[in-house]
Protein backbone atom coordinates (compact mmCIF):
# COMPACT_ATOMS: atom_id res chain seq x y z
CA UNK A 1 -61.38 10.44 27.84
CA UNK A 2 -64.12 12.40 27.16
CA UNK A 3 -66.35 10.96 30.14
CA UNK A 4 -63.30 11.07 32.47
CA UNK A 5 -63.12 14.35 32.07
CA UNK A 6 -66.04 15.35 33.37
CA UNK A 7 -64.80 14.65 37.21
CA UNK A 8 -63.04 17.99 37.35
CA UNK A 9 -65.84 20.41 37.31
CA UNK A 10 -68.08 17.77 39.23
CA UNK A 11 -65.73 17.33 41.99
CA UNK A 12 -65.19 21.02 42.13
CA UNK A 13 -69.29 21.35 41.78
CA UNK A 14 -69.93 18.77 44.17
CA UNK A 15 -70.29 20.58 47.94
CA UNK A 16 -70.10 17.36 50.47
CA UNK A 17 -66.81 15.88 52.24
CA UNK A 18 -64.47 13.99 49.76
CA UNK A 19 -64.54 10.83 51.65
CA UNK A 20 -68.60 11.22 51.24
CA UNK A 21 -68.86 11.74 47.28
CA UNK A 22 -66.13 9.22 46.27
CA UNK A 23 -68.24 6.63 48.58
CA UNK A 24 -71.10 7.17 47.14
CA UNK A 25 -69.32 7.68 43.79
CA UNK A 26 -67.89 3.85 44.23
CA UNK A 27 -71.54 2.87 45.11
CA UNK A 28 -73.28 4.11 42.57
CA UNK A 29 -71.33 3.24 39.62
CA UNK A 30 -70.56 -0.39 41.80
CA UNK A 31 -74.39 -1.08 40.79
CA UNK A 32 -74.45 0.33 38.08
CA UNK A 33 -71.32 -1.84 36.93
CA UNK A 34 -73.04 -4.97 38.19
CA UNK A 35 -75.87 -4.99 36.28
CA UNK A 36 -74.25 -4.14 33.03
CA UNK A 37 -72.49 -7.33 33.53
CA UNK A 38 -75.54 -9.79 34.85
CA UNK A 39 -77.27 -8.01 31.42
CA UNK A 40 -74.44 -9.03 28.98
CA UNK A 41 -74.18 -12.40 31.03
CA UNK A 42 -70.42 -11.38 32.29
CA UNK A 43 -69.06 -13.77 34.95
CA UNK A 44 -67.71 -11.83 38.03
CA UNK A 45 -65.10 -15.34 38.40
CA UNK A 46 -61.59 -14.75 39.40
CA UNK A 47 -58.31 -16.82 40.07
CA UNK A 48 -57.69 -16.45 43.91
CA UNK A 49 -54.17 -15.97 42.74
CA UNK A 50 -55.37 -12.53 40.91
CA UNK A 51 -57.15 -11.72 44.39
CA UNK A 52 -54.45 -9.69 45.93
CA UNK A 53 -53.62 -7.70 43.10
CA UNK A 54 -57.16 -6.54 42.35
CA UNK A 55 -57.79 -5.44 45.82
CA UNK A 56 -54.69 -4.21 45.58
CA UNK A 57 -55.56 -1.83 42.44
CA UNK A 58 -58.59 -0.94 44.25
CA UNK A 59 -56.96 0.40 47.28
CA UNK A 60 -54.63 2.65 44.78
CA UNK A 61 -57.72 4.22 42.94
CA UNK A 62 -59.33 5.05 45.90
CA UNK A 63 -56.34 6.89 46.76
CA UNK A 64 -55.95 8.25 43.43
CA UNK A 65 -59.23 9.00 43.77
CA UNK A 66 -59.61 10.78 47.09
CA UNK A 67 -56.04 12.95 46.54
CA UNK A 68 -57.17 14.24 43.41
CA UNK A 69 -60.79 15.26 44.87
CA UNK A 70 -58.89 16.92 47.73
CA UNK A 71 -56.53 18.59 44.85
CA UNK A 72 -59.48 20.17 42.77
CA UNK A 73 -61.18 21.54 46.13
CA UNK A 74 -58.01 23.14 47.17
CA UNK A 75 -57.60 24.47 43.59
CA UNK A 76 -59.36 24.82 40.64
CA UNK A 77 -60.20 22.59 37.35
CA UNK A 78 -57.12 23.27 35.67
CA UNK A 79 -54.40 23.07 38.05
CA UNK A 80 -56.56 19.56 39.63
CA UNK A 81 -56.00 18.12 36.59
CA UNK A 82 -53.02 18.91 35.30
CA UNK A 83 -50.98 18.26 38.16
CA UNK A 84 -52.23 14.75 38.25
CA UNK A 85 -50.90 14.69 34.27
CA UNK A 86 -47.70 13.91 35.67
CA UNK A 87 -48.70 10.23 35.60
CA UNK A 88 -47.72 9.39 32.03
CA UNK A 89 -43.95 10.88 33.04
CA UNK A 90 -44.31 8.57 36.51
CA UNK A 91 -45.57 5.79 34.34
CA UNK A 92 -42.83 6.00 32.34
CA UNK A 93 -40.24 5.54 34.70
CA UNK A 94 -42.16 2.75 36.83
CA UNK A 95 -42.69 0.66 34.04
CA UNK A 96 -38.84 -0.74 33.68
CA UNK A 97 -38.69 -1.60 37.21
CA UNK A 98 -42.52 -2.67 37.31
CA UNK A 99 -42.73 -4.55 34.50
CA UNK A 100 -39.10 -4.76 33.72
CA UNK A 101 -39.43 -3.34 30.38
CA UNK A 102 -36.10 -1.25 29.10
CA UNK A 103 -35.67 2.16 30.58
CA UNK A 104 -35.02 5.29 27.63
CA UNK A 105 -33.17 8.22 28.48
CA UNK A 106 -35.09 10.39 26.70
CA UNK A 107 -37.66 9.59 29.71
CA UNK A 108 -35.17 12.51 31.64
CA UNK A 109 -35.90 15.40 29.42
CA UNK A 110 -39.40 14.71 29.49
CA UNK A 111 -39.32 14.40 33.28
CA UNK A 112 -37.39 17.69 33.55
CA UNK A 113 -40.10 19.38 31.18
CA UNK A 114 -43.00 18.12 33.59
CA UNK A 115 -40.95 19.50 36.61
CA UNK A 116 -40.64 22.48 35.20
CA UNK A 117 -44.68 22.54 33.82
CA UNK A 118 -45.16 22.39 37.65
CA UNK A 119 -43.09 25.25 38.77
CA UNK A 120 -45.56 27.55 36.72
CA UNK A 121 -48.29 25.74 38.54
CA UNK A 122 -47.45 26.33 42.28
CA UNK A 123 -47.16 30.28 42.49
CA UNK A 124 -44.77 29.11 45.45
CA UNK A 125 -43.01 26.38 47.47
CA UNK A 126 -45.15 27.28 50.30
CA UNK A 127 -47.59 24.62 51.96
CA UNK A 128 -49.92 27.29 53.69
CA UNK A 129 -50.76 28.22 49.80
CA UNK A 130 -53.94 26.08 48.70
CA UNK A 131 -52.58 25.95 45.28
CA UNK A 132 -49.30 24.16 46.45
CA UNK A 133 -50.97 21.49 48.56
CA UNK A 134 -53.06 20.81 45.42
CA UNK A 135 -50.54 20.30 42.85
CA UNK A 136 -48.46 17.62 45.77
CA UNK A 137 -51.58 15.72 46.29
CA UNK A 138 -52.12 16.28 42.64
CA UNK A 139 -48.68 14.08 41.97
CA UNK A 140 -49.34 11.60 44.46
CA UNK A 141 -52.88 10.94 43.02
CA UNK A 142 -51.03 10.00 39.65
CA UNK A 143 -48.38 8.20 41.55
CA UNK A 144 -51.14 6.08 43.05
CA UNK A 145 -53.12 5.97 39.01
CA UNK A 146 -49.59 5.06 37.58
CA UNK A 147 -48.99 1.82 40.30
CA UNK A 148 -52.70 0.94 39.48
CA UNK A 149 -52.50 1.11 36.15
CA UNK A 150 -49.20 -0.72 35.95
CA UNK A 151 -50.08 -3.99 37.67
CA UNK A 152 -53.71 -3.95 36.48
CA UNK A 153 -51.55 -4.20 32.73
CA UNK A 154 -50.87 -7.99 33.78
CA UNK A 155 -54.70 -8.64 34.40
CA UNK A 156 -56.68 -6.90 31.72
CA UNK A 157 -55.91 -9.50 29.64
CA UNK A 158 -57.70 -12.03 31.91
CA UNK A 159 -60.93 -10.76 32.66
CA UNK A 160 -63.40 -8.38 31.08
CA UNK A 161 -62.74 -4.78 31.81
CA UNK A 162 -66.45 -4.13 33.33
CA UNK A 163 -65.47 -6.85 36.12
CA UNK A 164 -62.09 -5.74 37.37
CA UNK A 165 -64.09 -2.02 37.10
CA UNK A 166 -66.53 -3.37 39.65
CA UNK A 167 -64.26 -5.52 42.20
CA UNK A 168 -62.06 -2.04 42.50
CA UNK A 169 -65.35 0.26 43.19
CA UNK A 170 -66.39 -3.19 45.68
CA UNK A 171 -63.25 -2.23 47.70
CA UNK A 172 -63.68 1.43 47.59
CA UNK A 173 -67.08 1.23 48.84
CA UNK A 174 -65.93 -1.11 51.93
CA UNK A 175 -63.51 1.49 53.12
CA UNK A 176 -64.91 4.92 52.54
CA UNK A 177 -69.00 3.63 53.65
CA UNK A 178 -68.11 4.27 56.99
CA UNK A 179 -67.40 7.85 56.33
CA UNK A 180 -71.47 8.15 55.08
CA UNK A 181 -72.07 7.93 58.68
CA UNK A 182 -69.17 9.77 60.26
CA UNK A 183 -69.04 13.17 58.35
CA UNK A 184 -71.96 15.34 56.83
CA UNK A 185 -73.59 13.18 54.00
CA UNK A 186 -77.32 15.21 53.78
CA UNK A 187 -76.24 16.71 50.62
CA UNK A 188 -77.11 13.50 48.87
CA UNK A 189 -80.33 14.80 48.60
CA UNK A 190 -80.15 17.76 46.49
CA UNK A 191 -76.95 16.57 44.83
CA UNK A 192 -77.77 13.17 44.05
CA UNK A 193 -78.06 14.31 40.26
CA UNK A 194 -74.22 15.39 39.97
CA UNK A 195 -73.17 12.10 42.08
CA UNK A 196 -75.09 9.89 39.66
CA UNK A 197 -73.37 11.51 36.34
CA UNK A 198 -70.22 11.48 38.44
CA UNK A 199 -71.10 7.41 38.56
CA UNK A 200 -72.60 6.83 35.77
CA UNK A 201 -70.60 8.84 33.10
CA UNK A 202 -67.29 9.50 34.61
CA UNK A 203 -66.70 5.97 36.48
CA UNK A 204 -68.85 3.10 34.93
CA UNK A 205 -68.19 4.28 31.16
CA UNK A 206 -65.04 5.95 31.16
CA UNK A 207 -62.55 4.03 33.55
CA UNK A 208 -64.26 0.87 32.19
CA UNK A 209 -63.61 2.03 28.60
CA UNK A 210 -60.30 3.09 29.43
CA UNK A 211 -59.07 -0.04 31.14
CA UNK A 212 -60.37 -1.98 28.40
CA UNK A 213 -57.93 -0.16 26.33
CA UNK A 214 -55.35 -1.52 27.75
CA UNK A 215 -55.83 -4.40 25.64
CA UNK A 216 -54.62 -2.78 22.46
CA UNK A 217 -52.27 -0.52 23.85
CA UNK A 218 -49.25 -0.64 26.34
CA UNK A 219 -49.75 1.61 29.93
CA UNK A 220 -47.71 4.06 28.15
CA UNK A 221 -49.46 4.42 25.39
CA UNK A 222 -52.75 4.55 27.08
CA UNK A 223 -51.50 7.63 29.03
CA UNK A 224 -50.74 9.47 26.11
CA UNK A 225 -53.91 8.95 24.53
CA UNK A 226 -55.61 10.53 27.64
CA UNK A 227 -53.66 13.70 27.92
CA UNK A 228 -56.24 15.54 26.01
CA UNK A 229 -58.55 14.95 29.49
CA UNK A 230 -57.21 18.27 31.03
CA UNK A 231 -57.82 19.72 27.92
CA UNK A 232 -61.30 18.74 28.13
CA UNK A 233 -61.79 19.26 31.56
CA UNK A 234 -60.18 22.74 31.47
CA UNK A 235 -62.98 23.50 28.48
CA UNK A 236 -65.96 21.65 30.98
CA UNK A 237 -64.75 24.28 33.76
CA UNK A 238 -64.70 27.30 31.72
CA UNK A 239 -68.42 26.26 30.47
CA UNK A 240 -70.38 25.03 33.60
CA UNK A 241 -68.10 27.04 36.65
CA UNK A 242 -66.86 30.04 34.36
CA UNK A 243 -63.09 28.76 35.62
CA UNK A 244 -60.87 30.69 33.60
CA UNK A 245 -57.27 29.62 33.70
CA UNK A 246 -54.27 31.72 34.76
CA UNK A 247 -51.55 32.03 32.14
CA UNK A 248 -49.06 30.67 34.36
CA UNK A 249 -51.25 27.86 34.83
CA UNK A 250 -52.04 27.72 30.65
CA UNK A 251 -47.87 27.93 30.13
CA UNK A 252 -47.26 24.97 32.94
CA UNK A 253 -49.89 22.91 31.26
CA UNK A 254 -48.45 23.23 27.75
CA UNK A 255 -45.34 22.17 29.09
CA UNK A 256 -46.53 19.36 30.94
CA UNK A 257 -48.78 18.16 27.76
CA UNK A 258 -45.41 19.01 25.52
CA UNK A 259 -43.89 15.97 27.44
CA UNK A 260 -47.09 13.60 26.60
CA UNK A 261 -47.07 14.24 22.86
CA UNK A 262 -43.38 13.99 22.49
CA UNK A 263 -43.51 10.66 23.96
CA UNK A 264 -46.69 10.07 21.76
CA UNK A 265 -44.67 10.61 18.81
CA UNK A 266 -41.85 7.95 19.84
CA UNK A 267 -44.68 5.61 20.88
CA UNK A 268 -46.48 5.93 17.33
CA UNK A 269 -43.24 5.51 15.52
């Protein structure tokens, strides 16, 4: 969590098209990937059955991916990250009909407490305001994380974490290279730096550490663990970009986090 959190003040330091630093993102840490796995001797072999679904997650974290970019450019650290902390809420109500686990009412008052975390986020219903179209593409980024991580749940336990990493970023790179040619990508050379920690530390260690978790721990569970990642991030702004939050922002956070920790309390017990 620690690693993942450093994409909010990178994609907010970053200064090239989104399209442009999550390609090169999904290249980078695609090599990367690949030869941590021909070093440990991993095989990259899959069932073609498991095909579909793979790409499948792929396609979902680019969007995931690209929507939350977008949502920190628009906005800031905090409100980038914490309106895509809505995603242990969504995951909580996709997983019954997903996985058709059984669905717990108490999953309503949490939902209303994240609705109502958001409300202090957008200062108002109004899609001229920055902050507003942040904190919707903010909720459909975790809409697309919570699908991902979902039916990735039913693979994990197949095949090495490190692999499924790499055939996402594979599918990632294929539809966002294009853009390298298409919209401004000369930053690359003085930002390379940023793009390769961005690759290195936030993608190939942390999303592969964090889908290997799934192992031990159900979806749910894994998306309580990782609410202290805005907290994190929020910290990693206020150090390197001197992005203080608002106190709206700090109240709809707490409220949104309040939601996470109850339901990491019913989890644990």
């Amino acid at each position: 969590m620690l690693f993942i959190s450093t994409s909010g003040a990178l994609g907010r330091y970053i200064d090239m098209p989104v399209p442009v630093i999550i390609g090169f993102r999904a290249i980078f840490a695609g090599i990367l990937i690949f030869l941590y796995c021909k070093f440990k001797g991993i095989s990259f072999t899959t069932s073609s059955k498991d095909r579909p679904i793979i790409i499948l997650s792929g396609v979902l974290m680019g969007i995931h991916w690209i929507t939350y970019f977008y949502a920190l450019k628009f906005s800031n650290v905090a409100v980038g990250m914490l309106s895509i902390f809505t995603y242990p809420v969504i995951t909580a109500f996709l997983e019954p009909i997903l996985l058709k686990t059984k669905f717990q009412k108490v999953h309503l008052l949490l939902a209303f407490l994240v609705l109502l975390g958001i409300y202090f986020l957008v200062p108002d219903l109004d899609f001229s305001n920055s902050y507003t179209k942040a904190v919707v593409l903010g909720i459909l980024s975790a809409l697309a994380y919570s699908i991902r991580n979902l039916i990735m749940k039913t693979k994990v336990g197949n095949y090495n974490g490190s692999v499924l990493m790499w055939y996402q970023l594979i599918v990632v790179s294929i539809f966002l290279t294009p853009f390298l040619f298409f919209m401004n990508s000369s930053g690359i050379a003085s930002q390379w730096l940023p793009l390769l920690t961005l690759a290195l530390l936030t993608t190939a260690l942390g999303h592969t550490l964090f889908l290997s978790s799934f192992k031990r721990f159900s979806i749910t569970t894994a998306s309580i663990i990782s609410s202290v990642q805005p907290v994190y991030g929020i910290i990693i702004g206020m150090i390197f970009l001197q992005e203080i939050p608002k106190f709206s922002t700090i109240i709809g956070g707490t409220l949104i986090l309040t939601s996470v920790v109850i339901e990491s309390i019913r989890t644990y017990k």
